[in-house]
N, C-alpha and C. Protein backbone atom coordinates (compact mmCIF):
# COMPACT_ATOMS: atom_id res chain seq x y z
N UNK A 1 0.85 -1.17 0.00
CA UNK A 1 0.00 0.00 0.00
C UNK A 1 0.90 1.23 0.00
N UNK A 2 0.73 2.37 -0.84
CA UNK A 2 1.32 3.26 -1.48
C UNK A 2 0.99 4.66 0.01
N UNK A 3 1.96 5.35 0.33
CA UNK A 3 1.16 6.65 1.06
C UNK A 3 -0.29 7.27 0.50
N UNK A 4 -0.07 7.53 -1.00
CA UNK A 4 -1.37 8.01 -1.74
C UNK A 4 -2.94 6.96 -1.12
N UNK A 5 -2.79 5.70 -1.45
CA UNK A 5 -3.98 5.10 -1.01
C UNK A 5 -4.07 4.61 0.33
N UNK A 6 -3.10 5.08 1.48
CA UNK A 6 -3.07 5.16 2.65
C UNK A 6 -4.27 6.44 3.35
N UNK A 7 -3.30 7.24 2.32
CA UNK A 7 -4.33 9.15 2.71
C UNK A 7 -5.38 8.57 2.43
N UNK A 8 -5.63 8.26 1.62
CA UNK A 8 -7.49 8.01 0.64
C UNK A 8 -7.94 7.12 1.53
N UNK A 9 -7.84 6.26 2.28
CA UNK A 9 -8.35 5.52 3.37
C UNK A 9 -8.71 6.17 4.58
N UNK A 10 -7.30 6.75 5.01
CA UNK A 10 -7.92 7.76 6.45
C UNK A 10 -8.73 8.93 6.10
N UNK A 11 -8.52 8.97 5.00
CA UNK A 11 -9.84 10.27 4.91
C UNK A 11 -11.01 10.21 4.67
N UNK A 12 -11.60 9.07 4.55
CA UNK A 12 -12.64 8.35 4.37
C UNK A 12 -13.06 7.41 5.55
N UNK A 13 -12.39 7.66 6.74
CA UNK A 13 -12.82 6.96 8.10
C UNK A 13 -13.39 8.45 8.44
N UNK A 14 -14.55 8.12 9.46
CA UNK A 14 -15.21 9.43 10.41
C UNK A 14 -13.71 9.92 11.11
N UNK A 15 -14.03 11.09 11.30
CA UNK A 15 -12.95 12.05 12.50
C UNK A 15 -12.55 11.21 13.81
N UNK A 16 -13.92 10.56 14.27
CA UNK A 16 -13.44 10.23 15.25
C UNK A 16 -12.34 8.66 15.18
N UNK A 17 -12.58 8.23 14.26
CA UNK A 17 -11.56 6.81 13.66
C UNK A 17 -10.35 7.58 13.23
N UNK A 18 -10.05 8.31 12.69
CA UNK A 18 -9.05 9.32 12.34
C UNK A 18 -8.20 9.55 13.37
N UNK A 19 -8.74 10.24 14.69
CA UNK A 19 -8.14 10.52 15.86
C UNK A 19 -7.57 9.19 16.59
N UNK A 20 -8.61 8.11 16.69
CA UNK A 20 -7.93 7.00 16.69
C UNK A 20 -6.42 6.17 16.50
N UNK A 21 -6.33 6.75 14.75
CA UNK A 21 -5.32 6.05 14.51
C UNK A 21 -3.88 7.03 14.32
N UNK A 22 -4.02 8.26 14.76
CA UNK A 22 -3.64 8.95 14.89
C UNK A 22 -2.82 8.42 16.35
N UNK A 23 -3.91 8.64 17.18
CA UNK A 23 -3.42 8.21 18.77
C UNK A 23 -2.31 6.88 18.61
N UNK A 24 -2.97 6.04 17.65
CA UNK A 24 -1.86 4.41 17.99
C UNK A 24 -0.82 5.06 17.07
N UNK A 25 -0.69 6.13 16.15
CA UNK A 25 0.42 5.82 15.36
C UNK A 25 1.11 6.89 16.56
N UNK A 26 1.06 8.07 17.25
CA UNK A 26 1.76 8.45 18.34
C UNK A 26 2.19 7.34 19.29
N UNK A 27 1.82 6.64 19.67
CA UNK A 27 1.86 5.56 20.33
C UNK A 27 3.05 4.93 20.03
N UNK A 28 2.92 4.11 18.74
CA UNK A 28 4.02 3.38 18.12
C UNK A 28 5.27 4.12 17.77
N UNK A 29 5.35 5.10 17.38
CA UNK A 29 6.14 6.60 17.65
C UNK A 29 6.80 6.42 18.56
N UNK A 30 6.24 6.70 19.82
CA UNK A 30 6.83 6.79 21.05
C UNK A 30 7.38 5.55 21.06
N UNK A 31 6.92 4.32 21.16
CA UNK A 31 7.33 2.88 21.57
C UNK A 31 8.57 2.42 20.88
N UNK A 32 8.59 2.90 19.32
CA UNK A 32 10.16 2.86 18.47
C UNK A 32 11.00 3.64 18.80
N UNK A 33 10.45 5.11 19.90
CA UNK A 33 11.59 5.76 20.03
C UNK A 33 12.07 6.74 18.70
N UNK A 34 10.95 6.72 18.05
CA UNK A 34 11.15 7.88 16.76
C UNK A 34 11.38 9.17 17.31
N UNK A 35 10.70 9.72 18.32
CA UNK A 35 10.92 11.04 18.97
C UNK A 35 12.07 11.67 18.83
N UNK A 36 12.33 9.97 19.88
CA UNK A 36 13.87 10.41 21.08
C UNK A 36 15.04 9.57 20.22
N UNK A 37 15.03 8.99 18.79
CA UNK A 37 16.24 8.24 18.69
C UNK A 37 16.44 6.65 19.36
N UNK A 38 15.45 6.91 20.19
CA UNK A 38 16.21 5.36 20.93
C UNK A 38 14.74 4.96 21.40
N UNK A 39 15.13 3.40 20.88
CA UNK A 39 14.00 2.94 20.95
C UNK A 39 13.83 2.49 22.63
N UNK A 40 12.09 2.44 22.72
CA UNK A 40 11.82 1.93 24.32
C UNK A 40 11.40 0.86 24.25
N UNK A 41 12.14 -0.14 25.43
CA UNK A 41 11.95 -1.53 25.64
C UNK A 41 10.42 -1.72 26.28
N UNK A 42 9.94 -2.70 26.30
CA UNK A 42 9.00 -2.74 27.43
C UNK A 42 9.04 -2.91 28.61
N UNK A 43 10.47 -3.32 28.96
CA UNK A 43 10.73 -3.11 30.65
C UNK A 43 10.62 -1.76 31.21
N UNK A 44 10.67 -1.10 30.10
CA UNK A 44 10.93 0.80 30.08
C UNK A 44 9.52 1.11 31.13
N UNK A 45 8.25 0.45 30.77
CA UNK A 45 6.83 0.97 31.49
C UNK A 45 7.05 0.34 32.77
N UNK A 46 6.58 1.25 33.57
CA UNK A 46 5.90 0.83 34.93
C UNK A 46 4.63 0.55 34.67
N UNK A 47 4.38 -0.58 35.74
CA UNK A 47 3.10 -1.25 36.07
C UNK A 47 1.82 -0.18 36.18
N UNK A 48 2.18 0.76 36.71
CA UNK A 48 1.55 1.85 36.47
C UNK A 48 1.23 2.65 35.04
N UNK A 49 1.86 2.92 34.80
CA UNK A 49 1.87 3.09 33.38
C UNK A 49 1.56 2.53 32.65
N UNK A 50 1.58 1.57 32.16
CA UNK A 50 1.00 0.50 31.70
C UNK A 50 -0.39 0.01 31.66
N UNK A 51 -0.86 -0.03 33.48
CA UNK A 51 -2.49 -0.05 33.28
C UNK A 51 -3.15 1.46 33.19
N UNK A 52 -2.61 2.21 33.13
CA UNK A 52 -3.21 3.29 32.93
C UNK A 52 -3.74 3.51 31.20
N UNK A 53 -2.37 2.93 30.47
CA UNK A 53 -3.27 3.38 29.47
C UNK A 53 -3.86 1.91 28.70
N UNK A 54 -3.68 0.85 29.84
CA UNK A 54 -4.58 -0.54 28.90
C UNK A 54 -6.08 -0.04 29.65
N UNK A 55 -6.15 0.76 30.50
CA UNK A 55 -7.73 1.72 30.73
C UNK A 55 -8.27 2.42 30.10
N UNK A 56 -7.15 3.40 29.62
CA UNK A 56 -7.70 4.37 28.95
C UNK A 56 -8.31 3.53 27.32
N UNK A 57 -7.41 2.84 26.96
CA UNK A 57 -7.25 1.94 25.31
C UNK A 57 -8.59 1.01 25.97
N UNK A 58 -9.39 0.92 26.68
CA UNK A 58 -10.47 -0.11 27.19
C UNK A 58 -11.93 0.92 27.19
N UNK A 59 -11.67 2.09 27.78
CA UNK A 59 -12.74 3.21 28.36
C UNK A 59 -12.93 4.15 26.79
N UNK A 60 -12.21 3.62 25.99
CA UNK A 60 -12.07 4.84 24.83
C UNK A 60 -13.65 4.78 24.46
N UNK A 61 -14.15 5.69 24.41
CA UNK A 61 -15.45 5.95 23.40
C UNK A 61 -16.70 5.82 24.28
N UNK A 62 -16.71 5.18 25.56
CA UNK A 62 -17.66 4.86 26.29
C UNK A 62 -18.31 6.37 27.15
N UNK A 63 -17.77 7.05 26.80
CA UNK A 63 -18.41 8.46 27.45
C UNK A 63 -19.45 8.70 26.59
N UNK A 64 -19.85 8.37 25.24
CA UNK A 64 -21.04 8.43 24.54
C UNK A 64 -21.69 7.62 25.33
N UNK A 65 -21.77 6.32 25.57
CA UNK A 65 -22.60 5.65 25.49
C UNK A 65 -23.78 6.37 26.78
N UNK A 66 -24.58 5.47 26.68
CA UNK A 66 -26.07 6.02 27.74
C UNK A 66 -26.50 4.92 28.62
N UNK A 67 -26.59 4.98 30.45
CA UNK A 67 -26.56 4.34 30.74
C UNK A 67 -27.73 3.14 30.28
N UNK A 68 -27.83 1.82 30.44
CA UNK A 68 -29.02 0.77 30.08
C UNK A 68 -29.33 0.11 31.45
N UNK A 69 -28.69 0.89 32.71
CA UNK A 69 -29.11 -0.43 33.60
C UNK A 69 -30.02 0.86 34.97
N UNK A 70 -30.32 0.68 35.66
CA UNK A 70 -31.00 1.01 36.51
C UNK A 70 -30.72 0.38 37.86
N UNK A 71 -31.31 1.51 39.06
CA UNK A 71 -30.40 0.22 40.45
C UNK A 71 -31.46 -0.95 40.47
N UNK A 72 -32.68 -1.01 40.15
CA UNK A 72 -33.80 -1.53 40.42
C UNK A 72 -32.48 -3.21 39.63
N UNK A 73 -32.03 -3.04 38.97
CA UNK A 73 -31.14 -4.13 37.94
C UNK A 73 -29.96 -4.60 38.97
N UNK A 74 -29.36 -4.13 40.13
CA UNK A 74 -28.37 -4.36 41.17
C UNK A 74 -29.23 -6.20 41.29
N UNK A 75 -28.03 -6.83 41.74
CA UNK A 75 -28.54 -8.42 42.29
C UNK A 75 -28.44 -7.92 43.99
N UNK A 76 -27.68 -6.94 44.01
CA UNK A 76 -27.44 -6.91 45.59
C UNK A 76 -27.14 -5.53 45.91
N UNK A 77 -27.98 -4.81 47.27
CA UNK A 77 -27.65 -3.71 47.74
C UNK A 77 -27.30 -3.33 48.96
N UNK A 78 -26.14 -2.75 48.82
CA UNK A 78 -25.40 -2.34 50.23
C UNK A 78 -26.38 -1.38 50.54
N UNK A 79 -26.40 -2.03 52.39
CA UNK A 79 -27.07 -1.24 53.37
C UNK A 79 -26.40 0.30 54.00
């Protein structure tokens, strides 16, 4: 696949798929160390770091959504 029919693909995803792949190609960026010259290992993340953004990469997009459940839907309620 050529850059030309690369462009013609992302420009034809919605904005918000756009921003998407935008985000993983920063991502992979960072992770080769394109920035900084030197690439980062994965021992490089802290555990912290790490689940922070396998949360964020999990929670992506769910601020649209609308809740579907109600408490009346709880199996169990703290007193």
């Amino acid at each position: 696949m050529g850059y030309a029919e690369l462009i013609s693909k992302l420009e034809a995803l919605p904005r918000e798929k756009q921003a998407e792949v935008f985000e993983f190609v920063e991502f992979l960026s960072a992770r080769c160390g394109t920035s900084t010259g030197k690439p980062i290992t994965h021992t490089e993340w802290t555990d912290a770091e790490f689940s922070e953004l396998s949360v964020a990469q999990a929670m992506r997009g769910m601020e649209q959504e609308t809740v579907t459940y109600m408490r009346e839907d709880l199996r169990e309620r703290w007193q």
